[in-house]
Protein backbone atom coordinates (compact mmCIF):
# COMPACT_ATOMS: atom_id res chain seq x y z
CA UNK A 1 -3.31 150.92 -43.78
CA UNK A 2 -0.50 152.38 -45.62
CA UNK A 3 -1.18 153.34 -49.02
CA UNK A 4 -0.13 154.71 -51.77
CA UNK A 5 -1.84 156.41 -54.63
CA UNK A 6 -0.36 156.28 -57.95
CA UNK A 7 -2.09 159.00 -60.51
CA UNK A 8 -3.06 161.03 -57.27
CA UNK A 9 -2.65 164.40 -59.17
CA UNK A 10 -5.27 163.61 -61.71
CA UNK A 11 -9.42 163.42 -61.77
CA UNK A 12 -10.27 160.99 -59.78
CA UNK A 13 -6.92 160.39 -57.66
CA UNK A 14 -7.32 163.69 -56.23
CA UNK A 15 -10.73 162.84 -54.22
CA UNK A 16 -9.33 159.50 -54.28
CA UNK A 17 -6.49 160.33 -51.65
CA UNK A 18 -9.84 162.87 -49.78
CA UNK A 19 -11.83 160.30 -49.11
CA UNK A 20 -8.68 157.75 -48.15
CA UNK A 21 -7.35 160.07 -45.56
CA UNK A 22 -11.03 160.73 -43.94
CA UNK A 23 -11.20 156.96 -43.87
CA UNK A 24 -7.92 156.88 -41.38
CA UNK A 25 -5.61 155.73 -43.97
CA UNK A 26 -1.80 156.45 -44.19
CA UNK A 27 -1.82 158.07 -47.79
CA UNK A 28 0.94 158.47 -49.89
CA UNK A 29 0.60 160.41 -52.91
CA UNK A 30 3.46 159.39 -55.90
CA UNK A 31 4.68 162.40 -58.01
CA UNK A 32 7.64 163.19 -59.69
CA UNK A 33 7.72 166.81 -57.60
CA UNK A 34 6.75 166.43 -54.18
CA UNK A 35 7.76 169.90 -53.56
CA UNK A 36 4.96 171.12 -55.56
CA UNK A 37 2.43 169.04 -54.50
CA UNK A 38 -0.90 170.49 -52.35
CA UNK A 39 -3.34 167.67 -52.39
CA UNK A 40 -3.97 164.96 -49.35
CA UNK A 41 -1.40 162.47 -48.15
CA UNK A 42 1.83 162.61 -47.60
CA UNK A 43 3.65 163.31 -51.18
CA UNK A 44 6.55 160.98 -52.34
CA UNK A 45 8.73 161.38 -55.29
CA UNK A 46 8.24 158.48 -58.08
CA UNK A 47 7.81 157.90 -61.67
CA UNK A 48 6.07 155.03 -63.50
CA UNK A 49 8.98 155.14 -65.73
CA UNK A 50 11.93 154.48 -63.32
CA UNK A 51 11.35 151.22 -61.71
CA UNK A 52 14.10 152.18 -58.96
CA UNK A 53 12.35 155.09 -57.37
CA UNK A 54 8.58 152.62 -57.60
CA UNK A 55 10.43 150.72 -55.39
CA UNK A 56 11.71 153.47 -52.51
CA UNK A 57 7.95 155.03 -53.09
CA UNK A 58 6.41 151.59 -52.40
CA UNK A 59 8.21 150.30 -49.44
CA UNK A 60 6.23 149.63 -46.28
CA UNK A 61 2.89 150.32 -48.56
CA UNK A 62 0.03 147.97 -47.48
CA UNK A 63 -1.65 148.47 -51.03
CA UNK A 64 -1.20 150.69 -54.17
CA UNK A 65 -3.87 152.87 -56.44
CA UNK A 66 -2.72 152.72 -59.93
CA UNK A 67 -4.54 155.38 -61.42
CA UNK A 68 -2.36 156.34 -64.07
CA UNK A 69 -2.67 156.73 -68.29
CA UNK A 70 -1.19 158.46 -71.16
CA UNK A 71 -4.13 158.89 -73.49
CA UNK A 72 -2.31 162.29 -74.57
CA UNK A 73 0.89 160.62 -76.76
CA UNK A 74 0.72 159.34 -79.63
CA UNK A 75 2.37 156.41 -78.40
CA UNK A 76 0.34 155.83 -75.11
CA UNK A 77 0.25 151.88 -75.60
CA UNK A 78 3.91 151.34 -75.62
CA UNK A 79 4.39 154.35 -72.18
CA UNK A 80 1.11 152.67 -70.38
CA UNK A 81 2.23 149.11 -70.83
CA UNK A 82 5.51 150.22 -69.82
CA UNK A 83 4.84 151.77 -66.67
CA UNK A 84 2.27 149.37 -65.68
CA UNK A 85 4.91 146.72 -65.88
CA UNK A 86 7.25 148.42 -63.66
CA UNK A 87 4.67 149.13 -61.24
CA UNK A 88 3.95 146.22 -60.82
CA UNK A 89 7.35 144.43 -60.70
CA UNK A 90 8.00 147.28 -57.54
CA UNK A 91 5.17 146.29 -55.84
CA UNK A 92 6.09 142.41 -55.99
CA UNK A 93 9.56 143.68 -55.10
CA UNK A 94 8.70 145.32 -51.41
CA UNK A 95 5.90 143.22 -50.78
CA UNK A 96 2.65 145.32 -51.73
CA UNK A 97 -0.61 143.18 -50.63
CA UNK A 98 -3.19 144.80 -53.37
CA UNK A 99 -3.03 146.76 -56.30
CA UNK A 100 -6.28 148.70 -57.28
CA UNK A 101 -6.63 149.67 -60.85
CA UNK A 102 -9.65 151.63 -62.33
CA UNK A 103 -9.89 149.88 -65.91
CA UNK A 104 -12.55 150.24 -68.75
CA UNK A 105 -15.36 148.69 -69.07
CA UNK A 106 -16.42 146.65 -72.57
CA UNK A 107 -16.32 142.99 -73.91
CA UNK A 108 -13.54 141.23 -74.43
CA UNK A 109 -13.35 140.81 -78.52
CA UNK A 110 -11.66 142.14 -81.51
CA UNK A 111 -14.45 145.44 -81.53
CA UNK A 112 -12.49 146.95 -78.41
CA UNK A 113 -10.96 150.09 -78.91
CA UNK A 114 -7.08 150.37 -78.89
CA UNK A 115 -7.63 152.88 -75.54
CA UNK A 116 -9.85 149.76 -74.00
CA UNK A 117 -7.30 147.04 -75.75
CA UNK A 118 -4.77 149.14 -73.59
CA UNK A 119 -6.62 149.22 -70.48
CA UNK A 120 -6.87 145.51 -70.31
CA UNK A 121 -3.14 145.12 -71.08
CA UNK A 122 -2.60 146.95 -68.30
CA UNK A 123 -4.83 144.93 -65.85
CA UNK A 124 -2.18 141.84 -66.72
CA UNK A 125 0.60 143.30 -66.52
CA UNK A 126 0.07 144.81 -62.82
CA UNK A 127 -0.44 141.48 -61.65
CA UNK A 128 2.02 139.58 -63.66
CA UNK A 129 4.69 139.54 -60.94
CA UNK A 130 2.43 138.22 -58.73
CA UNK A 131 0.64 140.93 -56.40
CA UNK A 132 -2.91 140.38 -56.31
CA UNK A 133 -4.62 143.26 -58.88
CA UNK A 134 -8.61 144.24 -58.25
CA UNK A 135 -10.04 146.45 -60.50
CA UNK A 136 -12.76 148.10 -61.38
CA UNK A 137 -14.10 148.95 -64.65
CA UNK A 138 -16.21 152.00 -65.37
CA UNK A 139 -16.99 153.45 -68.97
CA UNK A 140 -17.62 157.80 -68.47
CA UNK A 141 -16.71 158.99 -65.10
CA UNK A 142 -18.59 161.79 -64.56
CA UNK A 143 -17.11 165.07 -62.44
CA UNK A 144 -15.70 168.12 -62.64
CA UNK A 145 -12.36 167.79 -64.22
CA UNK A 146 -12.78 164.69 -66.24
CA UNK A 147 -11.74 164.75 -69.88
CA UNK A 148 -14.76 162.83 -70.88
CA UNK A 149 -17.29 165.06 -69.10
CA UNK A 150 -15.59 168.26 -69.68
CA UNK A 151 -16.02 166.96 -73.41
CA UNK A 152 -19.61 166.59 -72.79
CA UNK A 153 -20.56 169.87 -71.15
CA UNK A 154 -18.49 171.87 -73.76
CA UNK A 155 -20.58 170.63 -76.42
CA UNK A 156 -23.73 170.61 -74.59
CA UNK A 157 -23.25 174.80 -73.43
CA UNK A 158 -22.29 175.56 -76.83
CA UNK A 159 -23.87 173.79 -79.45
CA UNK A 160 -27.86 174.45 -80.19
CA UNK A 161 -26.93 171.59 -82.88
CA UNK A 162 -24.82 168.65 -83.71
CA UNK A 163 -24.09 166.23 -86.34
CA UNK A 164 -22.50 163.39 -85.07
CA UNK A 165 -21.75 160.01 -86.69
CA UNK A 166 -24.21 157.12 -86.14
CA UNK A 167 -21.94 155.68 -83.34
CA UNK A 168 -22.95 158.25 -81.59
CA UNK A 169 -25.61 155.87 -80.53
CA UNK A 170 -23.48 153.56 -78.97
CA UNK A 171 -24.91 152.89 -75.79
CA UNK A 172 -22.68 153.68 -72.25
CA UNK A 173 -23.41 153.22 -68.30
CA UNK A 174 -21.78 156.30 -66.76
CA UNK A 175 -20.88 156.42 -63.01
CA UNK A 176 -20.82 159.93 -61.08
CA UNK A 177 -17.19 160.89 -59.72
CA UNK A 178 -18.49 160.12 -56.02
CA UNK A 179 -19.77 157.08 -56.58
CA UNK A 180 -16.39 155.66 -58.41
CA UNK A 181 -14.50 157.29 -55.66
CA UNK A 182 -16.89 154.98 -53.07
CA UNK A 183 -16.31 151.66 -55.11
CA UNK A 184 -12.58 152.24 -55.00
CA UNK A 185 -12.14 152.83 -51.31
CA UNK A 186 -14.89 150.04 -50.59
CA UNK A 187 -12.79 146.95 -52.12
CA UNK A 188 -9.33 148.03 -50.01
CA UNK A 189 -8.09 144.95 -48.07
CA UNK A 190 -11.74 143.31 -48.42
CA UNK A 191 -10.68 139.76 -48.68
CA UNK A 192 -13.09 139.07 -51.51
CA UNK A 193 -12.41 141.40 -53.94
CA UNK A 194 -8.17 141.05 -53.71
CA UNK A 195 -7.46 138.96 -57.57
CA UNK A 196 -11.46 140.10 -58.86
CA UNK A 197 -12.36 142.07 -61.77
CA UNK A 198 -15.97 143.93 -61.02
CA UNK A 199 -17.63 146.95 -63.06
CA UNK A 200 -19.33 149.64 -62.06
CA UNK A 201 -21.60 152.31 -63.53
CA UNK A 202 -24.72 154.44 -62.54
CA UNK A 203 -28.39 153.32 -62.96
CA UNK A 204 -29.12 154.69 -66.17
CA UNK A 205 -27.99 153.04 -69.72
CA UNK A 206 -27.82 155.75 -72.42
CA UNK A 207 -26.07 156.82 -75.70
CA UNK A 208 -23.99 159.57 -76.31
CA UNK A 209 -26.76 161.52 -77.68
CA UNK A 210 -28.98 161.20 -74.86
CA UNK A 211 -25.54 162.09 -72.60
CA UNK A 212 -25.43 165.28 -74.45
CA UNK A 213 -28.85 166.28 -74.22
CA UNK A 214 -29.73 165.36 -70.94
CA UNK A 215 -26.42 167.44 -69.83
CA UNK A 216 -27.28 170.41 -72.08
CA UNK A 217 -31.15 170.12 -70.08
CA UNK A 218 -29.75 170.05 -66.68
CA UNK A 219 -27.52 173.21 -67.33
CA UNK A 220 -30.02 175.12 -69.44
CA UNK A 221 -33.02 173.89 -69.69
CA UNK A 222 -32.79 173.75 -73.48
CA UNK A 223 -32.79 170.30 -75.31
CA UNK A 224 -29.79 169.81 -78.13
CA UNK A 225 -30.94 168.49 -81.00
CA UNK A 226 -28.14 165.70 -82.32
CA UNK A 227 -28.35 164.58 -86.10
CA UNK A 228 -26.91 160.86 -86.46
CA UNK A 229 -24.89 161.13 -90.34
CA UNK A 230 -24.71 157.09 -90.87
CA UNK A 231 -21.08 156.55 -92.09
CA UNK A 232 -19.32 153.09 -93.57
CA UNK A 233 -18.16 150.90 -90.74
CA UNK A 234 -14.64 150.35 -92.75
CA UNK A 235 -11.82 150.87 -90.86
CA UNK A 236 -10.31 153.69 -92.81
CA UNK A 237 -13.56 155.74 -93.16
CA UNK A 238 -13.56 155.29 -89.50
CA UNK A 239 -10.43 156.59 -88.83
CA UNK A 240 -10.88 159.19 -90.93
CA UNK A 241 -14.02 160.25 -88.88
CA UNK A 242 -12.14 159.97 -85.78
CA UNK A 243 -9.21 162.10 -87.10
CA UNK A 244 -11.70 164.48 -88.73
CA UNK A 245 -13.97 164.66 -84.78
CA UNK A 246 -10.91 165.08 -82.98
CA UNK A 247 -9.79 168.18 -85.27
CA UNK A 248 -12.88 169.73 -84.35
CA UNK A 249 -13.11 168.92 -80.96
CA UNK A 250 -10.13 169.95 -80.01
CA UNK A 251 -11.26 173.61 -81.24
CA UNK A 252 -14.55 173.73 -79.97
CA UNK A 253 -13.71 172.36 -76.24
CA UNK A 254 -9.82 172.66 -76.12
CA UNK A 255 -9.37 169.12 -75.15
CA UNK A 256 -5.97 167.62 -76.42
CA UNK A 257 -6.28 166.25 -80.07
CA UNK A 258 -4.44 162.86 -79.49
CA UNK A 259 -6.46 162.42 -76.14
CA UNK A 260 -9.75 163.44 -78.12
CA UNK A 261 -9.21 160.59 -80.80
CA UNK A 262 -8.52 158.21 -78.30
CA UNK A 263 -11.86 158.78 -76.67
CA UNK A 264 -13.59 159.13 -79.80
CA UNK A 265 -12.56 155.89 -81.30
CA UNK A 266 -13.73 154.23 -78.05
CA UNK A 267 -17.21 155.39 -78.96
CA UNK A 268 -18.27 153.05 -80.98
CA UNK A 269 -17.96 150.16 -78.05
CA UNK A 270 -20.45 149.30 -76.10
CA UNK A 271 -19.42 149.88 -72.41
CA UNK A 272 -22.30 148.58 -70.31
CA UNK A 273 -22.41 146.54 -66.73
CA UNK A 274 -23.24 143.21 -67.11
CA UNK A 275 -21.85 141.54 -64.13
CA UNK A 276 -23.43 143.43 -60.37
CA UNK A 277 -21.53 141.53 -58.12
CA UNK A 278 -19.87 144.84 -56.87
CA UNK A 279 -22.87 145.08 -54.94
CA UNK A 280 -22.22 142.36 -52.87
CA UNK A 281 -19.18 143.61 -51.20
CA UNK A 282 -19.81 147.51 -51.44
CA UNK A 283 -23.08 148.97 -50.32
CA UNK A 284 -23.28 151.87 -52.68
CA UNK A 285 -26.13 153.14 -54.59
CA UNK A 286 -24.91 155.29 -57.44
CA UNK A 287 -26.88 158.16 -58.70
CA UNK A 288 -28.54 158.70 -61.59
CA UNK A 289 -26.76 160.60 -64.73
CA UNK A 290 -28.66 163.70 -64.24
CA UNK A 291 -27.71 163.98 -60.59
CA UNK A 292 -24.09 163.31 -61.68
CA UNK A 293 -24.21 165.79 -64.20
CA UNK A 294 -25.91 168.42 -61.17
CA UNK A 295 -22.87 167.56 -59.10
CA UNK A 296 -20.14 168.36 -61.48
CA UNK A 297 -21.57 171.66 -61.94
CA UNK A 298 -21.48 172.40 -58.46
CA UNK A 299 -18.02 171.59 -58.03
CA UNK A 300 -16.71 173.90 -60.66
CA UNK A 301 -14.98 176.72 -58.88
């Protein structure tokens, strides 16, 4: 098939368009500078903003990764809903037969996060000019390079001990980069995942503490020993927390402070699997966090 990868630059896009072109696939990877572009596929110039060049980029594409967010502005709900509107009107346009978007996972209620409230926006809007959308939602993806995990091993190589709020208990169902990478490529052109919504995750269910200090065992063999501060669950004190946490994390691991407060006020949602019917269509059996956590460390360079 002809296809076209859509955030092929970032995290997971990058062994996204690996594993697509080992498969046999015609990959095209969209960037707004070709020229500069080393990664697999064939590179074509495009921009989520400019609906005109979506189109040139997506003619003759079979189906289209949409891989793409802007959890670094401060206005990332207006610029993702946005692009993923265009996107999709180009793919309806030239006749694309599948979009695959990698969404978040959590329930569908008021408590969702505006990063999650943003993900699902984006989910409609892909498909609202018709093309069939199937995506996948994952909570952590864990690999060398994510935001999330890079968050993670910061803390855990640094820190002998940390306070974190009580949501830090909120309980979430990572997924190694590999196995994310497998569920993506696994639902292309299969007839019964084209219009479906699945989630995906690893075997283990833990909280952000246990993250932490299972990470910070795996790379030292030292435990981290995390104090939970319970806080007010008002909306301004928790703002103020995240504001506060994203100050702070943005000095201690260098992550982006916008992008850090977006992740941290998604902390306090659950983001568990409760539907398995992935593993009807895909036979995949993900790791375990610890093995996922072994794995990014072996990829760093």
């Amino acid at each position: 098939m002809r296809v076209l990868v859509a955030g092929a630059t970032g995290f997971v896009g990058t062994r996204l368009t690996e594993a697509l072109v080992e498969q046999g696939h015609d990959v095209r990877a969209l960037t707004r500078r070709p020229d500069e572009y080393a990664g697999a596929g064939t590179p074509v110039a495009g921009d989520v903003a400019d609906v005109a060049s979506l189109r040139r980029a997506l003619e003759k594409v079979d189906a289209a990764y949409y891989l793409v967010h802007s959890l670094s502005s401060a206005d990332f709900e207006d610029k993702d809903a946005a692009a993923a509107s265009a996107f999709g009107t180009a793919a309806a346009d030239t006749g694309v037969r599948q979009i695959v978007y990698l969404g978040g996972l959590g329930v569908d209620d008021a408590a969702l996060s505006r990063h999650l409230r943003s993900r699902r926006e984006v989910e409609r809007l892909l498909g609202a000019d018709g093309v069939p959308v199937t995506v996948l939602r994952a909570a952590v993806v864990v690999g060398h390079g994510g935001i999330s995990w890079e968050m993670t091993r910061r803390l855990a190589g640094l820190l002998p001990l940390m306070v974190a709020p009580d949501w830090a208990r909120t309980r979430t169902q990572s997924i190694g980069l590999d196995d994310a990478v497998g569920y993506l490529v696994g639902v292309l052109d299969h007839p019964e995942a084209v219009g479906r919504t699945f989630e995906i995750g690893g075997p283990d269910v833990l909280t952000y503490e246990d993250m932490l200090r299972r990470a910070s065992l795996v790379m030292t063999n030292e435990d981290v020993a995390v104090v939970s501060v319970p806080l007010p669950s008002a909306r301004l004190v928790s703002n103020a927390v995240a504001g506060a946490s994203s100050y702070w994390l943005s000095l201690v691991t260098g992550v982006d402070r916008a992008t850090g407060q977006n992740l941290i006020e998604s902390i306090s949602t659950e983001v568990v699997v409760r539907d398995a019917s992935i593993h009807r269509l895909v036979d995949l059996q993900p790791v375990g966090y610890d093995e996922m956590v072994r794995r990014a460390l072996e990829d760093r360079p």
